[in-house]
N, C-alpha and C. Protein backbone atom coordinates (compact mmCIF):
# COMPACT_ATOMS: atom_id res chain seq x y z
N UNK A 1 -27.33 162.92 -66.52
CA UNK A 1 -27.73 164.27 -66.82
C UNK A 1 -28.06 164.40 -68.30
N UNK A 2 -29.37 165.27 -68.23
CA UNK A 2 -29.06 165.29 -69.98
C UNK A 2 -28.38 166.62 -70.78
N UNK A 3 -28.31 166.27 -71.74
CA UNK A 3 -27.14 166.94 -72.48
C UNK A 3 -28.35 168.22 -72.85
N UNK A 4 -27.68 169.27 -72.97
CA UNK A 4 -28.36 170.67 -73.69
C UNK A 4 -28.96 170.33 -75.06
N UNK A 5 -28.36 169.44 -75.98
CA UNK A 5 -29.07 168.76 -77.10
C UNK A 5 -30.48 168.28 -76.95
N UNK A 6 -30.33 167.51 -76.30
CA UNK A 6 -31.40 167.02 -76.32
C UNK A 6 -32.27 167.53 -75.39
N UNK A 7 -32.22 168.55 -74.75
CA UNK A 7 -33.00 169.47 -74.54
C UNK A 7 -33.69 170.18 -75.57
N UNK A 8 -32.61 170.67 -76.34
CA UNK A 8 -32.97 171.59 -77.29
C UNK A 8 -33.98 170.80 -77.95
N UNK A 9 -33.62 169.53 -78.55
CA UNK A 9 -34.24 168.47 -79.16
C UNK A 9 -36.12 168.25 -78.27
N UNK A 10 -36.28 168.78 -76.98
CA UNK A 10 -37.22 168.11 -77.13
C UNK A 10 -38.08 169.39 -76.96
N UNK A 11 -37.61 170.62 -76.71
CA UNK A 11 -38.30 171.43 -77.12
C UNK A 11 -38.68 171.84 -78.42
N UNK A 12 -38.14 171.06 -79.61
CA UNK A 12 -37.86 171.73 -80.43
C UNK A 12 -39.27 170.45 -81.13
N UNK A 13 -39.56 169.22 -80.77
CA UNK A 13 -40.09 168.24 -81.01
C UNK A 13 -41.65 168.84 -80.21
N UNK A 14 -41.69 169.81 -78.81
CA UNK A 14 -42.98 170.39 -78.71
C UNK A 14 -43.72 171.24 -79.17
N UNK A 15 -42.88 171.86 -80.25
CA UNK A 15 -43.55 172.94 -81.14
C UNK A 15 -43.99 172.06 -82.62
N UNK A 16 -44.00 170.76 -82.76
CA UNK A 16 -44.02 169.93 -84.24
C UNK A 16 -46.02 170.09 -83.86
N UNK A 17 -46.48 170.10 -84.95
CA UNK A 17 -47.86 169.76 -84.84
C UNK A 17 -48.35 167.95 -84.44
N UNK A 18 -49.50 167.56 -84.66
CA UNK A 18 -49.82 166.28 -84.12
C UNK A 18 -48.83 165.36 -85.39
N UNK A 19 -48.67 166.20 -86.33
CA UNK A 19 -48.61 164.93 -87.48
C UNK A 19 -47.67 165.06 -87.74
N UNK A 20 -46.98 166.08 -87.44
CA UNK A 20 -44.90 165.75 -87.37
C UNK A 20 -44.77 164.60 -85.95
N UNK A 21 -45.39 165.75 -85.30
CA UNK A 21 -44.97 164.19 -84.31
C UNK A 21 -45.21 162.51 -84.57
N UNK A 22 -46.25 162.37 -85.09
CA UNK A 22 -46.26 160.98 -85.31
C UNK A 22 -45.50 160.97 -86.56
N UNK A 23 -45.15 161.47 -87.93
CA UNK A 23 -43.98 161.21 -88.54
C UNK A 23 -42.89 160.90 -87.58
N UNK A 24 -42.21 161.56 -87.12
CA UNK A 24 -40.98 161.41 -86.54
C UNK A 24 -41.10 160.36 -85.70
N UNK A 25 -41.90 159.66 -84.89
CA UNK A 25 -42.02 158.92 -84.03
C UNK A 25 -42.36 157.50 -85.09
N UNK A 26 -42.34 157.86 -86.65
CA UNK A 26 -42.64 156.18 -86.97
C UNK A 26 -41.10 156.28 -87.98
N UNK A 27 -40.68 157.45 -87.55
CA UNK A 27 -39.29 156.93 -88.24
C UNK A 27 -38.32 156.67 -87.16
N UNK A 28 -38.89 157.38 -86.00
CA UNK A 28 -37.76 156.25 -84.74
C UNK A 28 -38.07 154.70 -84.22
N UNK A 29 -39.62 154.81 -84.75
CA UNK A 29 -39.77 153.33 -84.80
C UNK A 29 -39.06 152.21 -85.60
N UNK A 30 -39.29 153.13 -86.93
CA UNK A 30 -38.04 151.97 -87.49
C UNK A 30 -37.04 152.30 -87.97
N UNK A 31 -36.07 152.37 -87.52
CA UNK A 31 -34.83 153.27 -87.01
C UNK A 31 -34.46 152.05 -85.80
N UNK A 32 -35.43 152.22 -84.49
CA UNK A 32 -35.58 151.17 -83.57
C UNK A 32 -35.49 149.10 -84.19
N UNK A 33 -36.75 149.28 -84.95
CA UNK A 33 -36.66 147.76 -85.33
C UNK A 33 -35.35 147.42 -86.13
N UNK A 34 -34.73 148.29 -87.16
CA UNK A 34 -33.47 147.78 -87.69
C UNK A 34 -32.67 147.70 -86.42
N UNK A 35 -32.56 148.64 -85.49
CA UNK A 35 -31.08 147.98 -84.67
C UNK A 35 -31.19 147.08 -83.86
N UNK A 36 -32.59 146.20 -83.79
CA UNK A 36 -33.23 145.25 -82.87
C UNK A 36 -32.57 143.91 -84.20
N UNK A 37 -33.18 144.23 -84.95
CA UNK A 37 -33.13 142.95 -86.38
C UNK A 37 -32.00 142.76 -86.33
N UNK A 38 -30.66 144.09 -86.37
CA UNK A 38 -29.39 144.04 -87.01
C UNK A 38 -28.36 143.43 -86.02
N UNK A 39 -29.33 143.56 -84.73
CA UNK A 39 -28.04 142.44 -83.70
C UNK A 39 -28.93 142.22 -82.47
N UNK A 40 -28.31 141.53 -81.75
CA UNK A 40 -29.20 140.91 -80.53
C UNK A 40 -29.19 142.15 -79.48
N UNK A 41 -30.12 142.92 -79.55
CA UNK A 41 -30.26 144.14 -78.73
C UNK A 41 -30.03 143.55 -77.09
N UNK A 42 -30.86 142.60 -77.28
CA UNK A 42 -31.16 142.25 -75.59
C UNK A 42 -30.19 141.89 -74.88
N UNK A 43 -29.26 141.66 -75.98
CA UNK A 43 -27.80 140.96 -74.98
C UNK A 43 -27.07 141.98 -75.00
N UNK A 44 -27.17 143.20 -75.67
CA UNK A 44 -26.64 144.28 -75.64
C UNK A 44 -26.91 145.03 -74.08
N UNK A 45 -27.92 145.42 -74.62
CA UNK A 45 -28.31 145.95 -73.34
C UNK A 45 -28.00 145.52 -71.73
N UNK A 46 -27.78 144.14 -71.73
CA UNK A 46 -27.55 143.70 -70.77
C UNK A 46 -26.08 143.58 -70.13
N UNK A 47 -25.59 143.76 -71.04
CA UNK A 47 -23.82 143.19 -71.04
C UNK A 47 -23.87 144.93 -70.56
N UNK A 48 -24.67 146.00 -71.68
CA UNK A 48 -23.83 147.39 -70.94
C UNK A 48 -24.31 147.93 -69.67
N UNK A 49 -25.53 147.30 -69.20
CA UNK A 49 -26.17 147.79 -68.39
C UNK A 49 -25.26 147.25 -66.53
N UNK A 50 -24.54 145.91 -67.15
CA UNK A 50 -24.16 144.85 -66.11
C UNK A 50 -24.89 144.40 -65.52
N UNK A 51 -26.07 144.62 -65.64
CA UNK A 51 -27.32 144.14 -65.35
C UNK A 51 -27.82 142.37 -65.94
N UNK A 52 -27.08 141.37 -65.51
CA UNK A 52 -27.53 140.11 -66.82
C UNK A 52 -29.06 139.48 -66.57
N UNK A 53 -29.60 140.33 -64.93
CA UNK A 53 -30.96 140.04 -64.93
C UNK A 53 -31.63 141.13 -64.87
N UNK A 54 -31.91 141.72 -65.69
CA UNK A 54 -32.97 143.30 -65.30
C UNK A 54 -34.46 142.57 -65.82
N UNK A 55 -35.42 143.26 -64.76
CA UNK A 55 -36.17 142.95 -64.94
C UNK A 55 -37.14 143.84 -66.07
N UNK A 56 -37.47 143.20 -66.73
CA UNK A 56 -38.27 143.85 -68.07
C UNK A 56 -39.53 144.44 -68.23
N UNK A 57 -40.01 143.74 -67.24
CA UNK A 57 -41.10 144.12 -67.24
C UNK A 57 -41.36 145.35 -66.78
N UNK A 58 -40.48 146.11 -66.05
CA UNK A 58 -40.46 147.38 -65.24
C UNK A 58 -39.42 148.52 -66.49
N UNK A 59 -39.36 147.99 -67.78
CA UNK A 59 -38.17 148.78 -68.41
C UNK A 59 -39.24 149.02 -69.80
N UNK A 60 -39.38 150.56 -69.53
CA UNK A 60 -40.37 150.77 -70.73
C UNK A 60 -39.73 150.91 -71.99
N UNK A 61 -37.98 150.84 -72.34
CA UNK A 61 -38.00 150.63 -73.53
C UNK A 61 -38.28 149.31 -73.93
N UNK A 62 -37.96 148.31 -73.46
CA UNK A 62 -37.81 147.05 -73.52
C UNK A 62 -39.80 146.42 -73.68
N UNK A 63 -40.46 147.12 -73.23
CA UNK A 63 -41.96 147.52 -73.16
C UNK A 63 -42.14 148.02 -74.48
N UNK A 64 -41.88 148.66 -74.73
CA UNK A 64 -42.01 149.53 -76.50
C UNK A 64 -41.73 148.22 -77.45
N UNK A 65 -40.66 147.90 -77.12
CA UNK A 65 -40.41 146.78 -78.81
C UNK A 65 -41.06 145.17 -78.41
N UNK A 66 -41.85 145.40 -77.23
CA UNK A 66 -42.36 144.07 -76.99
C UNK A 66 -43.90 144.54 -77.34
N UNK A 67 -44.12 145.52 -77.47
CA UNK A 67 -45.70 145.93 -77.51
C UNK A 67 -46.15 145.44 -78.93
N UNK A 68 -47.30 146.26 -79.73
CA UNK A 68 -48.01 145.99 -80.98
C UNK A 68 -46.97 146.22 -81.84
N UNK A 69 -46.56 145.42 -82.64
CA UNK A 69 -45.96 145.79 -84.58
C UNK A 69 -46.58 146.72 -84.66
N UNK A 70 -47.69 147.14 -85.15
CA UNK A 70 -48.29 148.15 -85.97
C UNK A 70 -48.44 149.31 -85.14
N UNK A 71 -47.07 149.74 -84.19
CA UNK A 71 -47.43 151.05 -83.38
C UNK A 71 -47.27 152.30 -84.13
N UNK A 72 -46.30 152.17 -84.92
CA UNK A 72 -46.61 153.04 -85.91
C UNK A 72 -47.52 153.61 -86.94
N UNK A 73 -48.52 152.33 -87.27
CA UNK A 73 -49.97 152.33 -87.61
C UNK A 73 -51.11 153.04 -86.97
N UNK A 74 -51.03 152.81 -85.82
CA UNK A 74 -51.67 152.94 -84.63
C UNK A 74 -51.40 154.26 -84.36
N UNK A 75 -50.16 155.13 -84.05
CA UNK A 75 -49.63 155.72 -83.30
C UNK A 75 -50.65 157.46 -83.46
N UNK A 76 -51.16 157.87 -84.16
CA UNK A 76 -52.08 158.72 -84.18
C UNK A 76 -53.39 158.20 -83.04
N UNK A 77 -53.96 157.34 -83.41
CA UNK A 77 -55.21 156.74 -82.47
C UNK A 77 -54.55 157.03 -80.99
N UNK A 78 -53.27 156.00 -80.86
CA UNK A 78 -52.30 155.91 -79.34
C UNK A 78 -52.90 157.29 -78.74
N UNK A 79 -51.74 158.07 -79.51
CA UNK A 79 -51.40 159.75 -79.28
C UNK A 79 -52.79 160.24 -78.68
N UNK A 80 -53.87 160.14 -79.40
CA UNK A 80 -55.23 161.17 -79.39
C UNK A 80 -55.77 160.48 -78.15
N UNK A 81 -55.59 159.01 -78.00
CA UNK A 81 -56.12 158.70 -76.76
C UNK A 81 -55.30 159.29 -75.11
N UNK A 82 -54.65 158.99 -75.43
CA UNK A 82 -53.96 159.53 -74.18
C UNK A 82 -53.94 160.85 -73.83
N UNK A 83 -53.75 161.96 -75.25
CA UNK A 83 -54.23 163.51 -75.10
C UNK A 83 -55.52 163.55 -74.11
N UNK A 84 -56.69 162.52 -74.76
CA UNK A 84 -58.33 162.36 -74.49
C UNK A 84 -57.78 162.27 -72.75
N UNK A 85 -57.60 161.01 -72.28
CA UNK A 85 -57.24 160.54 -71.18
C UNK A 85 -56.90 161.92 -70.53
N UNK A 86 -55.64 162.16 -70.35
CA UNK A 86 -55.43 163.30 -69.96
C UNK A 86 -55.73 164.32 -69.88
N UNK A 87 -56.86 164.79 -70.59
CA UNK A 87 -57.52 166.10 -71.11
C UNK A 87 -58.74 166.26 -70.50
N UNK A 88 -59.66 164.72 -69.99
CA UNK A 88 -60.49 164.87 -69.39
C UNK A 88 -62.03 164.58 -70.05
């Protein structure tokens, strides 16, 4: 279930304009890569999940830190395409 926080949190993240959002999203990016660098995430994940074979390919965080380095670079272009996509 999710918590009322992060509710609040993601309503509060749909009122940011295009370019807060991609701020905030390249500081959870790396935010993300330090706790990947700072210990073996993957064995983390696995030991809490009890999961010692999940398959990855079906696990979109695990999809995110395997994708492009420069998503944070990118992440305006990303964003506008998929708006496009979706928008029609």
């Amino acid at each position: 279930m999710v918590s009322s926080k992060l509710l609040e949190l993601e309503n509060a993240i749909n009122n940011l304009s295009m370019e807060e959002k991609i701020w905030l999203l390249e500081k959870i990016v790396v935010q993300m890569r330090k706790l990947t660098e700072a210990s073996n995430f993957q064995q983390q994940l696995n030991l809490e999940s009890g999961n010692l074979n999940a398959n990855s390919e079906d696990d979109p965080l695990i999809g995110l830190f395997a994708g492009s380095p420069d998503l944070a670079t990118n992440s305006e272009e990303i964003l506008q395409a998929e708006i496009t996509d979706k928008l029609g």
